[in-house]
PDB file of N, CA and C in Angstrom:
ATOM      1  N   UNK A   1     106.400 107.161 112.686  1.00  0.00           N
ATOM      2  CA  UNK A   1     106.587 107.715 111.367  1.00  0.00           C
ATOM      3  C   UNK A   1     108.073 107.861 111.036  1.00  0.00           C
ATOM      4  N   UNK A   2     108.782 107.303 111.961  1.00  0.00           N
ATOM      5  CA  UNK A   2     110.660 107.978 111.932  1.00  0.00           C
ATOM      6  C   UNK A   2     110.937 106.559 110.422  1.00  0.00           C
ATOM      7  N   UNK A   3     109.812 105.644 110.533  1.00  0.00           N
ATOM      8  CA  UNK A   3     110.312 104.556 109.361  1.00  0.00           C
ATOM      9  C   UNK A   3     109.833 104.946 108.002  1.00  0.00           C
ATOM     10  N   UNK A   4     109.066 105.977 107.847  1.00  0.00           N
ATOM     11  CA  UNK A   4     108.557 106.363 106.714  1.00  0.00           C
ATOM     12  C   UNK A   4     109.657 107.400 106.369  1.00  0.00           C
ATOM     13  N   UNK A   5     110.201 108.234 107.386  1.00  0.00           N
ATOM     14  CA  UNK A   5     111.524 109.315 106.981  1.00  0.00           C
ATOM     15  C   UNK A   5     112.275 108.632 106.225  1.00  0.00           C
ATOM     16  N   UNK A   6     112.919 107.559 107.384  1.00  0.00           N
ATOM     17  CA  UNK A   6     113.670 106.820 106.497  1.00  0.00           C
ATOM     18  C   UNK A   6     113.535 106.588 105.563  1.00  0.00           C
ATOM     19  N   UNK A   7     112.537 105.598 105.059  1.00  0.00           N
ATOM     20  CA  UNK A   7     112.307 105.200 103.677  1.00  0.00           C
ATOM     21  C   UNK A   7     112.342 106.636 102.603  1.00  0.00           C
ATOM     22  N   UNK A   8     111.613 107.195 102.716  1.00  0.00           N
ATOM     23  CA  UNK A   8     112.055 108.492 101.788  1.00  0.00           C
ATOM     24  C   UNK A   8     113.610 109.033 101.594  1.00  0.00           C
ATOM     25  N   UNK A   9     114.026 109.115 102.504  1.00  0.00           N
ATOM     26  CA  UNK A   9     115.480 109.527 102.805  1.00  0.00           C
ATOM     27  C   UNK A   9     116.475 108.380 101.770  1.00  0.00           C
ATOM     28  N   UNK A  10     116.273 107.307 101.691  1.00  0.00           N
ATOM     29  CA  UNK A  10     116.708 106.125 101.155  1.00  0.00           C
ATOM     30  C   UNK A  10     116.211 106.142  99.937  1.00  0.00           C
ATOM     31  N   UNK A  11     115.091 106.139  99.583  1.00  0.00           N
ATOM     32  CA  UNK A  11     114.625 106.673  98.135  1.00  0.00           C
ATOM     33  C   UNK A  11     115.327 107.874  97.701  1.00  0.00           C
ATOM     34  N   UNK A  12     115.584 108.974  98.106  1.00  0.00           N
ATOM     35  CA  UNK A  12     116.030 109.867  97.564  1.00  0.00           C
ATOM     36  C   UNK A  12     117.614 109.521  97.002  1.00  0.00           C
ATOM     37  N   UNK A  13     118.474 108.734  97.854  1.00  0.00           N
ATOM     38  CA  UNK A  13     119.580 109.210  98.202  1.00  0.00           C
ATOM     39  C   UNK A  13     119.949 108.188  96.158  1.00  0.00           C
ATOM     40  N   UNK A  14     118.695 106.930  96.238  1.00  0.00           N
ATOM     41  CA  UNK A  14     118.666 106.261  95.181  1.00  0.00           C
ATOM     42  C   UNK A  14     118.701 107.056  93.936  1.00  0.00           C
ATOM     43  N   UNK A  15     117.407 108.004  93.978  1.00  0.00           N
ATOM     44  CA  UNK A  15     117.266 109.070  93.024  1.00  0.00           C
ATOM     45  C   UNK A  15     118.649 109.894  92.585  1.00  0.00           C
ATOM     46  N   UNK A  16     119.324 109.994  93.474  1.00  0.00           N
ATOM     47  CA  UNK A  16     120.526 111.223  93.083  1.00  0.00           C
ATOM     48  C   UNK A  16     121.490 110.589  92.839  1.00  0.00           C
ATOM     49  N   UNK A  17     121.760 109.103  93.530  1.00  0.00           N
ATOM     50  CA  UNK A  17     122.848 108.617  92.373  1.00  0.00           C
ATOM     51  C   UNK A  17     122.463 108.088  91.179  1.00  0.00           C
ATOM     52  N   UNK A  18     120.678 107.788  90.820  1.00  0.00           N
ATOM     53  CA  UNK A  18     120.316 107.640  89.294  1.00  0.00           C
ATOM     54  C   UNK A  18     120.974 108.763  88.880  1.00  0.00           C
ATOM     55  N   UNK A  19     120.946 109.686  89.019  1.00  0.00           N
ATOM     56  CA  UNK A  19     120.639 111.338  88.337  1.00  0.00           C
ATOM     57  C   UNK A  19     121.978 111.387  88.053  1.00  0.00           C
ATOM     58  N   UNK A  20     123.057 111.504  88.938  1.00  0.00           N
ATOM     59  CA  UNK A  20     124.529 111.277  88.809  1.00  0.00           C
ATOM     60  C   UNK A  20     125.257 110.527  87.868  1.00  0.00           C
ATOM     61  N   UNK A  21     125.138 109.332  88.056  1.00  0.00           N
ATOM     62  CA  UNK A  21     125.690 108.284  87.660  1.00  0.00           C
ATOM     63  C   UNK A  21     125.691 107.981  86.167  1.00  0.00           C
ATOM     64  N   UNK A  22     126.511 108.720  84.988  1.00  0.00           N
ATOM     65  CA  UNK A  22     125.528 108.162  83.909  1.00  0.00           C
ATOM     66  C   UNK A  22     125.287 107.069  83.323  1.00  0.00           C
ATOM     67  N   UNK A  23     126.710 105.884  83.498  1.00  0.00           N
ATOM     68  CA  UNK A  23     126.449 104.681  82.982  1.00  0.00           C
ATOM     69  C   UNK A  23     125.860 103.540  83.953  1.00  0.00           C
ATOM     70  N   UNK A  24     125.718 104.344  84.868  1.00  0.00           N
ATOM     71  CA  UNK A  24     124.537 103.050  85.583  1.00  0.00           C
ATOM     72  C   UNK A  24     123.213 104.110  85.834  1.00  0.00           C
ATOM     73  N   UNK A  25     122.748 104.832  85.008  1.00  0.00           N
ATOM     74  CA  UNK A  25     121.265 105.423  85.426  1.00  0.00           C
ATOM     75  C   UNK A  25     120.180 104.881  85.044  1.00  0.00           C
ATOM     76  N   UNK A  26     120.374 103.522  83.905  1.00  0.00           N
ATOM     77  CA  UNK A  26     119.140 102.847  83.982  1.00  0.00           C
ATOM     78  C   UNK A  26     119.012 102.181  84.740  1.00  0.00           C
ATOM     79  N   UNK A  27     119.819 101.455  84.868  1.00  0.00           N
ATOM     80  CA  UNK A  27     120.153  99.965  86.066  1.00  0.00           C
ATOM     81  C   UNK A  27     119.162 100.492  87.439  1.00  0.00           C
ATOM     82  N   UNK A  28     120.171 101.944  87.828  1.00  0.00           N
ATOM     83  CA  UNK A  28     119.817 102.433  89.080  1.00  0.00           C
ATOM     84  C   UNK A  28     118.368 102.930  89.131  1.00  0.00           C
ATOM     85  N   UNK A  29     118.025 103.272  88.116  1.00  0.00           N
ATOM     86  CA  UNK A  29     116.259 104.082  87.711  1.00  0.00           C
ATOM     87  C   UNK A  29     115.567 102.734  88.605  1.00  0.00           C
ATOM     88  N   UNK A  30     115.891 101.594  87.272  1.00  0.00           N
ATOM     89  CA  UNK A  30     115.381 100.458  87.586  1.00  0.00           C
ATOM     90  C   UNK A  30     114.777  99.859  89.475  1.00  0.00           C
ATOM     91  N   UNK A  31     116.307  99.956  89.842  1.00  0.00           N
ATOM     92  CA  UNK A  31     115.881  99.554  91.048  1.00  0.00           C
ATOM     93  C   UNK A  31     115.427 100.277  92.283  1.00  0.00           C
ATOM     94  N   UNK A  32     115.213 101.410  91.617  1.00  0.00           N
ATOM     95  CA  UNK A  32     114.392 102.623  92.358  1.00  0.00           C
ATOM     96  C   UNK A  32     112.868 102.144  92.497  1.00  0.00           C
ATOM     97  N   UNK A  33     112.750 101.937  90.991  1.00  0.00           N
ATOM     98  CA  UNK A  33     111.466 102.072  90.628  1.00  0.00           C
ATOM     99  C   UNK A  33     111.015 100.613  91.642  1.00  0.00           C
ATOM    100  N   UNK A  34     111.695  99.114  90.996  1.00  0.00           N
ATOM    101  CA  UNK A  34     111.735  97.966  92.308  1.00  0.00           C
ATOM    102  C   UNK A  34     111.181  98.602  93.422  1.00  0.00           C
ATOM    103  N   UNK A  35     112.301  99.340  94.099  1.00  0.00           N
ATOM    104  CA  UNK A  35     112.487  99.447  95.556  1.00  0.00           C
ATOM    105  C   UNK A  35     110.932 100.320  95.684  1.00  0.00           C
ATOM    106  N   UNK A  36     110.347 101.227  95.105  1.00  0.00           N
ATOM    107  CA  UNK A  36     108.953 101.931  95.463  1.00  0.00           C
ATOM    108  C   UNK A  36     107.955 101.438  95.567  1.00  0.00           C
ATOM    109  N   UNK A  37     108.135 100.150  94.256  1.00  0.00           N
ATOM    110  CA  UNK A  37     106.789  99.243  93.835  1.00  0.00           C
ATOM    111  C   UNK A  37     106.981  98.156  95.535  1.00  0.00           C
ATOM    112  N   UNK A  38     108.081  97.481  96.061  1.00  0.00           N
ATOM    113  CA  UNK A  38     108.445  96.681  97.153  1.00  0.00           C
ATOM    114  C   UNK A  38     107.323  97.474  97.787  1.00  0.00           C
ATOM    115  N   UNK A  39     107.759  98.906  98.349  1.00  0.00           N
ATOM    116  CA  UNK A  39     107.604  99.268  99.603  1.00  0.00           C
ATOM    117  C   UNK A  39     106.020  99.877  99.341  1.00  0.00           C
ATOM    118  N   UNK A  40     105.331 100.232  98.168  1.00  0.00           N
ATOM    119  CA  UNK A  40     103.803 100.334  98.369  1.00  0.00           C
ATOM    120  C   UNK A  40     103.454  99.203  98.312  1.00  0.00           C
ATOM    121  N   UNK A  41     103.722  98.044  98.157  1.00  0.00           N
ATOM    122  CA  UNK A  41     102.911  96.445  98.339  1.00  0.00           C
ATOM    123  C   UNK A  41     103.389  96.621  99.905  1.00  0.00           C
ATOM    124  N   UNK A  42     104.451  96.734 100.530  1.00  0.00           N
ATOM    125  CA  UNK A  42     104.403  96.322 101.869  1.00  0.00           C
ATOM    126  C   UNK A  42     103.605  97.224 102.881  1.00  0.00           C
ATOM    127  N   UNK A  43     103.601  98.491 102.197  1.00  0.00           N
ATOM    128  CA  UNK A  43     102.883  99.425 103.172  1.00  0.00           C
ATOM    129  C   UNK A  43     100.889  99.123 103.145  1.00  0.00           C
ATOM    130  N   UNK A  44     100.772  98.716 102.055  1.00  0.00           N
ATOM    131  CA  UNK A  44      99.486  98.395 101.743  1.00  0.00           C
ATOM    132  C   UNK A  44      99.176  96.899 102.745  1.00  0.00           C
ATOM    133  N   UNK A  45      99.948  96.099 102.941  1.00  0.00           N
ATOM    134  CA  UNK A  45      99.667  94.969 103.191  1.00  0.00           C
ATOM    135  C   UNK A  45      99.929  95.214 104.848  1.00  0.00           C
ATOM    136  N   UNK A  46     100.555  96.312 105.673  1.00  0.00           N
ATOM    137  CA  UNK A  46     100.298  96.737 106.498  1.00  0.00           C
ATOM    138  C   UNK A  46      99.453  96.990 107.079  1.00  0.00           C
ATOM    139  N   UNK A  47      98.862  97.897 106.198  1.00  0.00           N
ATOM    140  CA  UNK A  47      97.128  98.735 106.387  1.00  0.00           C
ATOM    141  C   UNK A  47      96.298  97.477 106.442  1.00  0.00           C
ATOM    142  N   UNK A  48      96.308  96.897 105.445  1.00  0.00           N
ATOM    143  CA  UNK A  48      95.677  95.410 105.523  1.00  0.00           C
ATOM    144  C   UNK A  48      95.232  94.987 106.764  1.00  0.00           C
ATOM    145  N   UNK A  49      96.846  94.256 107.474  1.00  0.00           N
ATOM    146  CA  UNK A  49      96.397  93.714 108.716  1.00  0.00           C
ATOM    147  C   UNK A  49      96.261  94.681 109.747  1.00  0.00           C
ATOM    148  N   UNK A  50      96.432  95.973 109.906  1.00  0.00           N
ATOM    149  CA  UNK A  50      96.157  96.511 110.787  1.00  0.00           C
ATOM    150  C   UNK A  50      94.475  96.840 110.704  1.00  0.00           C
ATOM    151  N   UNK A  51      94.353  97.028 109.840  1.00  0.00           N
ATOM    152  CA  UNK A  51      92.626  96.979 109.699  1.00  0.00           C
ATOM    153  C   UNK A  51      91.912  95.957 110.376  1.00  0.00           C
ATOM    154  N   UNK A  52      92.577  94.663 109.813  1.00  0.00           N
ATOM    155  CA  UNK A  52      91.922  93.404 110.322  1.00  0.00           C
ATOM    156  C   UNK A  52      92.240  92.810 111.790  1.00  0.00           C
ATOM    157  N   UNK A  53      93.479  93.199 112.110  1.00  0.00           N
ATOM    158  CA  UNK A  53      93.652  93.187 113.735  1.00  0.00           C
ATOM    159  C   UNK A  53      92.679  93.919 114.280  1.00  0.00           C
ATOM    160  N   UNK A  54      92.440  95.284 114.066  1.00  0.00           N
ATOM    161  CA  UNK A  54      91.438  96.502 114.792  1.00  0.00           C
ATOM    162  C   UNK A  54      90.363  95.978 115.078  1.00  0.00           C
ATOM    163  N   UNK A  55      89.923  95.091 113.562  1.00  0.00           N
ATOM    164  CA  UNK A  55      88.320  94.533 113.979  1.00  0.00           C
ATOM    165  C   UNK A  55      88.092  93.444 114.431  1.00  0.00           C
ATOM    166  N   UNK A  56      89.432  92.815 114.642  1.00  0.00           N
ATOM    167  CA  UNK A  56      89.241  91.628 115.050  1.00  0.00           C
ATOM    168  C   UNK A  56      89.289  92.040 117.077  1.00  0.00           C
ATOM    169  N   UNK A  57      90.072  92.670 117.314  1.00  0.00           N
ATOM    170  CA  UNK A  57      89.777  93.219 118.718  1.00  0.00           C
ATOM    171  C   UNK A  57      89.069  93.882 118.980  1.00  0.00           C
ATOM    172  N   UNK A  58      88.048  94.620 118.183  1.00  0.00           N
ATOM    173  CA  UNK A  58      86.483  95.289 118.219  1.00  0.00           C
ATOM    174  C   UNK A  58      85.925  93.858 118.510  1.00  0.00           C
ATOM    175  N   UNK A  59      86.083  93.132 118.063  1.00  0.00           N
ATOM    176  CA  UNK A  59      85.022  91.497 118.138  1.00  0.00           C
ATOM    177  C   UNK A  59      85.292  91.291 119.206  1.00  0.00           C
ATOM    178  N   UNK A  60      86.200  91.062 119.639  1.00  0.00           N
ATOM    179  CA  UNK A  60      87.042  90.308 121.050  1.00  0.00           C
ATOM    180  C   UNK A  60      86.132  90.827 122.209  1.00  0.00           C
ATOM    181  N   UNK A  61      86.452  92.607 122.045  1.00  0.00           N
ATOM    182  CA  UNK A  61      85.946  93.183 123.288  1.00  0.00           C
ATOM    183  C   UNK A  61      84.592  93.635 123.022  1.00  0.00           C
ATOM    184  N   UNK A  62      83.627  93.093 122.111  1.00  0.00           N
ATOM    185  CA  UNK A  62      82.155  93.292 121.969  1.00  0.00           C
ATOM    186  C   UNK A  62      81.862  91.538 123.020  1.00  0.00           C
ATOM    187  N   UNK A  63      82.843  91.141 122.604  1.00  0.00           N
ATOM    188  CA  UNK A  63      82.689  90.026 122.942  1.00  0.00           C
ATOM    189  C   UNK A  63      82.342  89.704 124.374  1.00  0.00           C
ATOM    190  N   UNK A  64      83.204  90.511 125.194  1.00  0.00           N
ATOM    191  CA  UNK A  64      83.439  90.545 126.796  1.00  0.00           C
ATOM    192  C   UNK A  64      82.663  91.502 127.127  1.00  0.00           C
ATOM    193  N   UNK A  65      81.674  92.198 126.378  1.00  0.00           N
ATOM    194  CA  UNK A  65      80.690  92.911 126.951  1.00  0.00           C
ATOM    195  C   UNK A  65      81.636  94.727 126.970  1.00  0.00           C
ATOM    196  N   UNK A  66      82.629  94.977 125.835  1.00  0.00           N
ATOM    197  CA  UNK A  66      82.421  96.500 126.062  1.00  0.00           C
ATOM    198  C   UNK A  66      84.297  96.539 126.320  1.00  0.00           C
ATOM    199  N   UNK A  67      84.876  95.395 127.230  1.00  0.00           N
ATOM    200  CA  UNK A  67      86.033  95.144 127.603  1.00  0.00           C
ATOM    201  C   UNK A  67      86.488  96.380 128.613  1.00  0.00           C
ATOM    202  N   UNK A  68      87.647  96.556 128.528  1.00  0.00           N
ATOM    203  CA  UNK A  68      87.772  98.038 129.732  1.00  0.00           C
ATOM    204  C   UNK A  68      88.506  97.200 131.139  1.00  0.00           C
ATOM    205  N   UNK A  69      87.869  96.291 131.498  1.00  0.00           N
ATOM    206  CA  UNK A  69      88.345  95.507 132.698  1.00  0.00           C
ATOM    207  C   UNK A  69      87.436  96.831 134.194  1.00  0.00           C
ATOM    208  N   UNK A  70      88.556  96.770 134.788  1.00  0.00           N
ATOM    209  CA  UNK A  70      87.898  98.123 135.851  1.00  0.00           C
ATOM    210  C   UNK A  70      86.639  97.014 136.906  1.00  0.00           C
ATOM    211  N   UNK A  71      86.746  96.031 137.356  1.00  0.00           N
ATOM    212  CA  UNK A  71      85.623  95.404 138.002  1.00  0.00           C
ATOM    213  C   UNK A  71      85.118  95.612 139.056  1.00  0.00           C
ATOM    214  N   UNK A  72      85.819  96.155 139.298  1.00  0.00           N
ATOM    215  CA  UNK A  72      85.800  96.431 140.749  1.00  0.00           C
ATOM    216  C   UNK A  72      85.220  95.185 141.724  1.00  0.00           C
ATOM    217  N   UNK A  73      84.182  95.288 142.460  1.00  0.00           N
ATOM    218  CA  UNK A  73      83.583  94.076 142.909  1.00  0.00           C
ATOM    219  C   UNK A  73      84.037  93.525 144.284  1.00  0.00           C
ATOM    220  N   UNK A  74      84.521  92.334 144.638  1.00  0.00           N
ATOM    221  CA  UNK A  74      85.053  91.744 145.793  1.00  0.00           C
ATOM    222  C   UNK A  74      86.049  92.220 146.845  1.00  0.00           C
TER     223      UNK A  74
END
């Protein structure tokens, strides 16, 4: 989660020089707003494949009977 701090931390720091700045506060609004819309498409498309990895290694190890290893045996 230390990459999600970040990202907030970096969003903010955007926010306060919008707020500051007055002849660049649209410009800067602007690429705030960019930079939020970027990072919920990337965080979404995260969840995405992590979803689809999960079930794809639920398959794997239904596959091998349960998976675990542990055989003991010989």
């Amino acid at each position: 989660m230390l990459w999600f701090h970040y990202l907030v931390a970096v969003l903010n720091v955007r926010l306060d020089r919008a707020r500051t700045a007055p002849s660049r506060g649209a410009s800067a609004v602007e690429w705030v707003i960019i930079t939020a819309i970027i990072a919920g498409v990337a965080f979404g498309l995260a969840a995405l494949i992590r979803t689809l990895v999960e079930g794809r290694q639920a398959d794997i190890e239904n596959g091998f009977g349960g998976g675990g290893g542990g055989g003991g045996g010989g």
